[in-house]
PDB file of N, CA and C in Angstrom:
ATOM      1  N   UNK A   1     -59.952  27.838   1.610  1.00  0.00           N
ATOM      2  CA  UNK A   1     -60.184  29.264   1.654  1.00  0.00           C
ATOM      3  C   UNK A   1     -59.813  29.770   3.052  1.00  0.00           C
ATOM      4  N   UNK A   2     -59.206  30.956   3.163  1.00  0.00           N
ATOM      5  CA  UNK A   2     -58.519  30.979   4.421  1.00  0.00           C
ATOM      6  C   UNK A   2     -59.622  31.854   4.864  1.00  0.00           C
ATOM      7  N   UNK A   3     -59.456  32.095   6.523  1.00  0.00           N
ATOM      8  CA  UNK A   3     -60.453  32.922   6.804  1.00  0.00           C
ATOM      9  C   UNK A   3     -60.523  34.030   7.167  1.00  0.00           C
ATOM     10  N   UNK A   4     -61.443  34.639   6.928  1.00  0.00           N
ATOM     11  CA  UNK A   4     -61.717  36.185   7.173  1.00  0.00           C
ATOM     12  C   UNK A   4     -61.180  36.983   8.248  1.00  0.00           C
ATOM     13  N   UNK A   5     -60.510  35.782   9.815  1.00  0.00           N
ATOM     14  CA  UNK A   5     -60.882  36.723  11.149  1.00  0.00           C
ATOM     15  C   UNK A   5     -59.757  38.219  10.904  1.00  0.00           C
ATOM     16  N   UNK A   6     -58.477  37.977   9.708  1.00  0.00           N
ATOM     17  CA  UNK A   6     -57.797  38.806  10.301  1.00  0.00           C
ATOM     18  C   UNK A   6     -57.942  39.987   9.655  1.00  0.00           C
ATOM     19  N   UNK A   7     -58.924  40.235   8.525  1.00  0.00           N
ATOM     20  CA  UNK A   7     -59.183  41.158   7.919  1.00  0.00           C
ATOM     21  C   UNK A   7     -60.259  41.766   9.030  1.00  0.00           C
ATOM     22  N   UNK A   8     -61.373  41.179   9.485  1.00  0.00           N
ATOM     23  CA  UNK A   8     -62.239  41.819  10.846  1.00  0.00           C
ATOM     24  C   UNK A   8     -61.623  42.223  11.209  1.00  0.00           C
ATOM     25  N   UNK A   9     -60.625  42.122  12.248  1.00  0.00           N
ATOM     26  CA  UNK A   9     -59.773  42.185  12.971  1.00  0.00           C
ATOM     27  C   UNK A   9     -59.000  43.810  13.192  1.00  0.00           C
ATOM     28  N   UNK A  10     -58.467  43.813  11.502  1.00  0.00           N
ATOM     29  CA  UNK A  10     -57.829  45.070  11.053  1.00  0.00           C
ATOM     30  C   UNK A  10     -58.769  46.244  10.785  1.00  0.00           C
ATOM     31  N   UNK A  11     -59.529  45.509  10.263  1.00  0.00           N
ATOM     32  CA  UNK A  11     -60.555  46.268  10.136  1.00  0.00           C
ATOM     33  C   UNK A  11     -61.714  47.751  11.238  1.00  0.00           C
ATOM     34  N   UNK A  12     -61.516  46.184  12.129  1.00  0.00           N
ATOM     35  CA  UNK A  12     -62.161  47.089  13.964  1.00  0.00           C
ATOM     36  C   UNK A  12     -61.355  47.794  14.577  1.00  0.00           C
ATOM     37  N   UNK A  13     -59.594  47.313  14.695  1.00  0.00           N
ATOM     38  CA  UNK A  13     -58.883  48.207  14.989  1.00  0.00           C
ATOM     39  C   UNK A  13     -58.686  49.478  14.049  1.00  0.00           C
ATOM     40  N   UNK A  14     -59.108  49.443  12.721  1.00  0.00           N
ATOM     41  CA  UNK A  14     -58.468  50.887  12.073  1.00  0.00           C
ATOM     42  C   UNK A  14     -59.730  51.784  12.841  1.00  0.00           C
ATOM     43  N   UNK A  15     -61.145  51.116  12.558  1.00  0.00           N
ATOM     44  CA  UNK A  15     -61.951  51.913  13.127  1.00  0.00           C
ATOM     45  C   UNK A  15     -62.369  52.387  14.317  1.00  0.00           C
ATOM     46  N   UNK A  16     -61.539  51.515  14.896  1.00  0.00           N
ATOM     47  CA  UNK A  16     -61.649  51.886  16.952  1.00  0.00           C
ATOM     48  C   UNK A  16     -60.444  53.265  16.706  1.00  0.00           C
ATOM     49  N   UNK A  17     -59.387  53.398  15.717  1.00  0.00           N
ATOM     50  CA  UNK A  17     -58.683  54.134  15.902  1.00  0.00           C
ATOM     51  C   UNK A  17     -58.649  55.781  15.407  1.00  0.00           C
ATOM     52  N   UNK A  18     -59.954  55.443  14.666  1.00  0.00           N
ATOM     53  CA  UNK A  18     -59.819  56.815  13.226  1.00  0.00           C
ATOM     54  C   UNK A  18     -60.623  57.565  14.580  1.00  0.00           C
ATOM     55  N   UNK A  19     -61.778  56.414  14.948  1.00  0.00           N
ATOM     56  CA  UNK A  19     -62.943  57.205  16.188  1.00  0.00           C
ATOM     57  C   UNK A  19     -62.066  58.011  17.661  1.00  0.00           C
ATOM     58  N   UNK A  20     -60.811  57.261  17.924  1.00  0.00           N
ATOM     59  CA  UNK A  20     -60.493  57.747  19.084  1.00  0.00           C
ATOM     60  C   UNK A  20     -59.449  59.148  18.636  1.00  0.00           C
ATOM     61  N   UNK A  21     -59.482  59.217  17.479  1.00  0.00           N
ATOM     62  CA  UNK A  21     -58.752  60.549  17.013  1.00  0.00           C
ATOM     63  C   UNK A  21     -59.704  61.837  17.092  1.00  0.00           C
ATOM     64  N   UNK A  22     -60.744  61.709  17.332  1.00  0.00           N
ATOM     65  CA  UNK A  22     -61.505  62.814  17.429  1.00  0.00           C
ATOM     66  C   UNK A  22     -61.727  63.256  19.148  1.00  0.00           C
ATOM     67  N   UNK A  23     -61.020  61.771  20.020  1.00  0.00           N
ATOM     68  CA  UNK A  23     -61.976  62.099  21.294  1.00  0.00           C
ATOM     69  C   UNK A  23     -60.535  62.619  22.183  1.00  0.00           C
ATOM     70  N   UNK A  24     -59.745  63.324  21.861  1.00  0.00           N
ATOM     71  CA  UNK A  24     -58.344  64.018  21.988  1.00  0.00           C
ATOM     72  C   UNK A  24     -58.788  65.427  22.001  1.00  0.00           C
ATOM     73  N   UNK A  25     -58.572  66.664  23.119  1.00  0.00           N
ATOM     74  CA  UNK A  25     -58.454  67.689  22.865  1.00  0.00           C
ATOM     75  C   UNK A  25     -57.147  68.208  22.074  1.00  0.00           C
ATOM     76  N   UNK A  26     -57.293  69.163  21.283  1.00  0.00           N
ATOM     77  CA  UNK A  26     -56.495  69.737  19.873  1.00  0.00           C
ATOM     78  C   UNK A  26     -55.493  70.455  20.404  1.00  0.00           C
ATOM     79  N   UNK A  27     -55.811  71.208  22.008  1.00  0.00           N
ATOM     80  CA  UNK A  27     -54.764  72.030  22.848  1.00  0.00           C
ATOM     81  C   UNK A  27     -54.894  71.604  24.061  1.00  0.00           C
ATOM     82  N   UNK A  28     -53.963  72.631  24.705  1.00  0.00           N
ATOM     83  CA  UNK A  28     -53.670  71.870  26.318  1.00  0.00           C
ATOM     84  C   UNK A  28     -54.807  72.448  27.299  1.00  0.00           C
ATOM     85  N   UNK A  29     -55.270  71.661  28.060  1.00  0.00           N
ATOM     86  CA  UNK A  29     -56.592  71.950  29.107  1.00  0.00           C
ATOM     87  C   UNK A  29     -56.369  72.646  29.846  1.00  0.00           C
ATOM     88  N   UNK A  30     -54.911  72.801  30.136  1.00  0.00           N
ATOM     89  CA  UNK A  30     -54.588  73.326  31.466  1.00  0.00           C
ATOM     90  C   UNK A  30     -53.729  74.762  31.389  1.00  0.00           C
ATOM     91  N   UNK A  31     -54.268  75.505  29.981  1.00  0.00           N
ATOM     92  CA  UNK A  31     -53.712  76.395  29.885  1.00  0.00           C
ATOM     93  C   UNK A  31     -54.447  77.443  31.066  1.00  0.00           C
ATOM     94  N   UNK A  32     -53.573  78.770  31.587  1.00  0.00           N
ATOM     95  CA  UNK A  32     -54.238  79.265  32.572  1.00  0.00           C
ATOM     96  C   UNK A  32     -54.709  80.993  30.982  1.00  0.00           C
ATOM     97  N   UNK A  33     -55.856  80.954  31.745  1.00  0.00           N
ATOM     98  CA  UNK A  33     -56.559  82.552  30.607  1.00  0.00           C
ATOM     99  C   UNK A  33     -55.632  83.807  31.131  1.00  0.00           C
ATOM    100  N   UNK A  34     -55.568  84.559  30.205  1.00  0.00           N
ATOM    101  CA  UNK A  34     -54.671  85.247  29.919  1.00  0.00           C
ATOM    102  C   UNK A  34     -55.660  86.785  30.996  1.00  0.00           C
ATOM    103  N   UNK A  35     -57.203  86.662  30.480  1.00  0.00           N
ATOM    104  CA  UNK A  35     -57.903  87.559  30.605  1.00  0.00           C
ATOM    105  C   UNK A  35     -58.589  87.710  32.193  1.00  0.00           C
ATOM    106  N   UNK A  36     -58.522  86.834  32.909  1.00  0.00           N
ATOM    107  CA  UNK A  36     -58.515  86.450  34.100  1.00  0.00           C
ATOM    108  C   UNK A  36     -57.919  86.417  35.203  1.00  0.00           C
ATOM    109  N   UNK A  37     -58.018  86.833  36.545  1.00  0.00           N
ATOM    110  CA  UNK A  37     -57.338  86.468  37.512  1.00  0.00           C
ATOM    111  C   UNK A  37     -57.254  85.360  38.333  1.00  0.00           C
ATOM    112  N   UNK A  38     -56.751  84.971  39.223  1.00  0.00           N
ATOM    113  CA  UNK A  38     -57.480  84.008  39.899  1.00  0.00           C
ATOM    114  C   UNK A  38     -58.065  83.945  41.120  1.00  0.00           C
ATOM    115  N   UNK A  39     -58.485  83.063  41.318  1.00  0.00           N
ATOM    116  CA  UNK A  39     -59.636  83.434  42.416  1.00  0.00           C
ATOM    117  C   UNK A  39     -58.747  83.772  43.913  1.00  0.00           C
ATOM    118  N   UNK A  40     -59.388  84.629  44.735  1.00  0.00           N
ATOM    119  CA  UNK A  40     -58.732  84.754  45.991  1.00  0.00           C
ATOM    120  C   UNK A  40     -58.846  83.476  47.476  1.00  0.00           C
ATOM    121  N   UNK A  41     -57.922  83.227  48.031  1.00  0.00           N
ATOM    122  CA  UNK A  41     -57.690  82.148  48.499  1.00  0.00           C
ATOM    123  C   UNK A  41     -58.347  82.923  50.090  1.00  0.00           C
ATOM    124  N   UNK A  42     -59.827  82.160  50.000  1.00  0.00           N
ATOM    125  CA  UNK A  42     -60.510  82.290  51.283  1.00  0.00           C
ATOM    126  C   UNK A  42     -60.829  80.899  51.786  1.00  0.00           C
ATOM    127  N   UNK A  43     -59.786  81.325  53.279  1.00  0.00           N
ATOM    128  CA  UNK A  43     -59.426  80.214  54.226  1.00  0.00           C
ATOM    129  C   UNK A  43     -60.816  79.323  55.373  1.00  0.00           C
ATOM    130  N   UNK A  44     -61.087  80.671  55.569  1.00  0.00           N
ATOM    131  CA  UNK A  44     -62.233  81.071  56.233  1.00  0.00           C
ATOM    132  C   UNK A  44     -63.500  80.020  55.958  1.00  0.00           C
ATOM    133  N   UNK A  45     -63.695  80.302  54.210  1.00  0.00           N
ATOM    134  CA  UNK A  45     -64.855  79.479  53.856  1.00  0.00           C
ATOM    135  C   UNK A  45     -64.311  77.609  54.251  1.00  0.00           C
ATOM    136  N   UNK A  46     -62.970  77.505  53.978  1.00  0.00           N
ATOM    137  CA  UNK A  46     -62.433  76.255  53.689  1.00  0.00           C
ATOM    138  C   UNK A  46     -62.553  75.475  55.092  1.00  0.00           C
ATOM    139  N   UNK A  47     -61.947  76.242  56.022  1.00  0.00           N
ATOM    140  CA  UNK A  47     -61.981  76.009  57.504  1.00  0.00           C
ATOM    141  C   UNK A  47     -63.317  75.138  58.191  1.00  0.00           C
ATOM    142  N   UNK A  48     -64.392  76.485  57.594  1.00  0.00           N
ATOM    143  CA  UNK A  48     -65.895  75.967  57.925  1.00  0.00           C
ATOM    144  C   UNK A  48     -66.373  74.705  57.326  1.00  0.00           C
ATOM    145  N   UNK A  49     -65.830  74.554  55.901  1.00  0.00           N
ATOM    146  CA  UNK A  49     -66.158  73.460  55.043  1.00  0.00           C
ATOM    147  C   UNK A  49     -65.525  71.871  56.197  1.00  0.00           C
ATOM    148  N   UNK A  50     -64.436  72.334  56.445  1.00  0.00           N
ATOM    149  CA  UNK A  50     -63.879  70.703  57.088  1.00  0.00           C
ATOM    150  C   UNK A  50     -64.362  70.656  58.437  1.00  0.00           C
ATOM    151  N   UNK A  51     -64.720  71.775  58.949  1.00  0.00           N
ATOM    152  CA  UNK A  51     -65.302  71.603  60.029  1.00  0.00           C
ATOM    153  C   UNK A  51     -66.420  70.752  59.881  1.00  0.00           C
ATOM    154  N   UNK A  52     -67.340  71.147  58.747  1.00  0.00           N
ATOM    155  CA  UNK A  52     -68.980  70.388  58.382  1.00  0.00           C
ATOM    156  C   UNK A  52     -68.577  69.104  58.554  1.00  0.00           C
ATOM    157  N   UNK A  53     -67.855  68.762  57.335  1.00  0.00           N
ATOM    158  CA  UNK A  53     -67.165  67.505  57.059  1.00  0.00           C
ATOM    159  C   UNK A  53     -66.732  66.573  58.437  1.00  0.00           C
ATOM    160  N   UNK A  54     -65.880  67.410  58.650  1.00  0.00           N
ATOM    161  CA  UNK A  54     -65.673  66.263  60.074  1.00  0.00           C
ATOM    162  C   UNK A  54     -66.436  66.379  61.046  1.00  0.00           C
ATOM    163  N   UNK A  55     -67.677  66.616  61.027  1.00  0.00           N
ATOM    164  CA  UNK A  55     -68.557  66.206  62.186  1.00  0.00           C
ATOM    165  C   UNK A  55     -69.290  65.700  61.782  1.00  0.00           C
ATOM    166  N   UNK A  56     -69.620  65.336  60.469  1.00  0.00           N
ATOM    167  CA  UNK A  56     -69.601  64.023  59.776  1.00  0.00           C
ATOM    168  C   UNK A  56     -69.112  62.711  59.818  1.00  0.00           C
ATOM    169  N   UNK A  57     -68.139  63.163  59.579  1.00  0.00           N
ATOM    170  CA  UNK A  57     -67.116  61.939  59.494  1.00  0.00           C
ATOM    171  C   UNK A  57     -66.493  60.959  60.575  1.00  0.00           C
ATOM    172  N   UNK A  58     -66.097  61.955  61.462  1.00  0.00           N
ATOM    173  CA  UNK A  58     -65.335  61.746  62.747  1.00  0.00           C
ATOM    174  C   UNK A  58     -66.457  60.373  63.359  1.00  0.00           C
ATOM    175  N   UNK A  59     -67.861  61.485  63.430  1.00  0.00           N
ATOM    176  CA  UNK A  59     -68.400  60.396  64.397  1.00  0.00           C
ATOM    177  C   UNK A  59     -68.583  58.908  63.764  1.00  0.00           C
ATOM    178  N   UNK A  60     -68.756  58.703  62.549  1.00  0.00           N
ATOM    179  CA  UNK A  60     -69.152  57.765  61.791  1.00  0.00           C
ATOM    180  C   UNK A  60     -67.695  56.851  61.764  1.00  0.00           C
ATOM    181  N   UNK A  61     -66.713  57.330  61.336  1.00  0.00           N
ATOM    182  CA  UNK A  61     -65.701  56.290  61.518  1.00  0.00           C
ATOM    183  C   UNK A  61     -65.183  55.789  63.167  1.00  0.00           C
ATOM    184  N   UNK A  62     -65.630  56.467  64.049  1.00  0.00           N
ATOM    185  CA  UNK A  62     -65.638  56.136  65.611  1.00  0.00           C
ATOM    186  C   UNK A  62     -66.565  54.996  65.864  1.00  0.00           C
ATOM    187  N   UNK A  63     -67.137  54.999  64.851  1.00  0.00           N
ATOM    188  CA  UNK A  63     -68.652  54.146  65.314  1.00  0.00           C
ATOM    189  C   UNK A  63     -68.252  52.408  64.552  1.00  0.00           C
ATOM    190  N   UNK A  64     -67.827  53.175  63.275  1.00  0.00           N
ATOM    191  CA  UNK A  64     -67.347  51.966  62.323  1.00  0.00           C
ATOM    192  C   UNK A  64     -65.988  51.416  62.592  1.00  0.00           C
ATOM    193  N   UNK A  65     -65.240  51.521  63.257  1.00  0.00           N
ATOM    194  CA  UNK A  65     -63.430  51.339  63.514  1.00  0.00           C
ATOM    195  C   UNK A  65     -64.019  50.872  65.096  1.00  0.00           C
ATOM    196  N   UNK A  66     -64.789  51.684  65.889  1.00  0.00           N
ATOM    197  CA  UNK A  66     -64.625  51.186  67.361  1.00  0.00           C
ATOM    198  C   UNK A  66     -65.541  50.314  68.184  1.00  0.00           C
ATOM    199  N   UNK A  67     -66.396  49.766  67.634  1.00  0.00           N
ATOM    200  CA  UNK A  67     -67.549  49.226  67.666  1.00  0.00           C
ATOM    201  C   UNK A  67     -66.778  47.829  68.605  1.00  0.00           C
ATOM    202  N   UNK A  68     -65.744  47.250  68.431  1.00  0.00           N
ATOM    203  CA  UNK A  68     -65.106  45.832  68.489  1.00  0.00           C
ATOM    204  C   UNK A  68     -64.630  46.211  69.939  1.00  0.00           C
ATOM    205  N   UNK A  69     -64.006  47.283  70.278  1.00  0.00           N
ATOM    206  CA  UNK A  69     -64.039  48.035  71.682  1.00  0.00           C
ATOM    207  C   UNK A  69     -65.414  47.931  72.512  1.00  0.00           C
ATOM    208  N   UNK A  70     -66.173  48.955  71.849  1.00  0.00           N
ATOM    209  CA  UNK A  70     -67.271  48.939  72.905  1.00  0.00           C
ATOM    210  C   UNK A  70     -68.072  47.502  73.405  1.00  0.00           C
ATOM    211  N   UNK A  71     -67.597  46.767  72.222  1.00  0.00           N
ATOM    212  CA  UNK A  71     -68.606  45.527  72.484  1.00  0.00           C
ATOM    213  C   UNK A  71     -67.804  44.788  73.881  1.00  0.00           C
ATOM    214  N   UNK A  72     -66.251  44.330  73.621  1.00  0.00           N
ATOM    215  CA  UNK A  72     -65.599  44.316  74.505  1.00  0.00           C
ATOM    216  C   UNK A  72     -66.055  45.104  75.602  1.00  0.00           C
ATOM    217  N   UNK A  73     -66.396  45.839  76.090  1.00  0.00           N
ATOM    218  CA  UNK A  73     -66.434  47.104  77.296  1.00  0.00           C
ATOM    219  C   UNK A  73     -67.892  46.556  77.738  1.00  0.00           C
ATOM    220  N   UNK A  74     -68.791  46.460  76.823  1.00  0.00           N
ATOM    221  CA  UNK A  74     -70.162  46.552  77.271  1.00  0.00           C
ATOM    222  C   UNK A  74     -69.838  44.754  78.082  1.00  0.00           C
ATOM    223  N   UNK A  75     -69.870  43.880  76.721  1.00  0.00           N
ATOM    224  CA  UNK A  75     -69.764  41.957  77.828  1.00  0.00           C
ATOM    225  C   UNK A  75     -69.239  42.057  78.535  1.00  0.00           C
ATOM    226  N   UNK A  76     -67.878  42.516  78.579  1.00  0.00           N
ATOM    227  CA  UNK A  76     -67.283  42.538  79.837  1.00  0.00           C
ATOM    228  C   UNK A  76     -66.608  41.024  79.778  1.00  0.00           C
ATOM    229  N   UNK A  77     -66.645  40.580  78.716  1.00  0.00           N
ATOM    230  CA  UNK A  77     -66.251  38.984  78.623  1.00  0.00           C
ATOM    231  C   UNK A  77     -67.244  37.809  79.075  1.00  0.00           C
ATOM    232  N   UNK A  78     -68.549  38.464  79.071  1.00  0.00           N
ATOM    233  CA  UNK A  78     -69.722  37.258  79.387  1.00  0.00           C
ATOM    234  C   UNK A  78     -70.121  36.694  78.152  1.00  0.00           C
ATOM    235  N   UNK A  79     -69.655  36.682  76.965  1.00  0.00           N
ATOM    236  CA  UNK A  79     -70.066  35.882  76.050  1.00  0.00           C
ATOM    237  C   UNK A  79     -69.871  34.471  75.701  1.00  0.00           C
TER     238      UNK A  79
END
């Protein structure tokens, strides 16, 4: 008696496939609305935003990237 695996098999793929037919939008996402404008391009807010950001950032990757420096600087080569 031969065995079952390849009927499972066909089986899980038809149904992995009928399921992923539903998880597809029907139109395009990226249509732009007809009824809408778009938003106005304020620099101002954006400016302030990377400013936040990099005084964040800046110091933290100075700390994490230069650390192998300062240690150098501080022994002085007494290790």
């Amino acid at each position: 008696m031969p065995s079952s695996n390849p009927r499972i098999i066909s089986r899980t793929l038809s149904s992995i496939s009928r399921l992923s037919r539903g998880m597809v939008e029907p139109h395009p996402f990226a249509r732009n609305a007809v009824t809408t404008s778009p938003h106005a391009w304020r620099a101002g807010d954006l400016v302030k935003r990377l400013g936040k950001t990099s005084a964040a950032y800046v110091p933290f990757y100075v700390v994490l990237l230069g650390w192998p420096l300062g240690a150098k600087w501080a022994l002085n080569g007494r290790l």
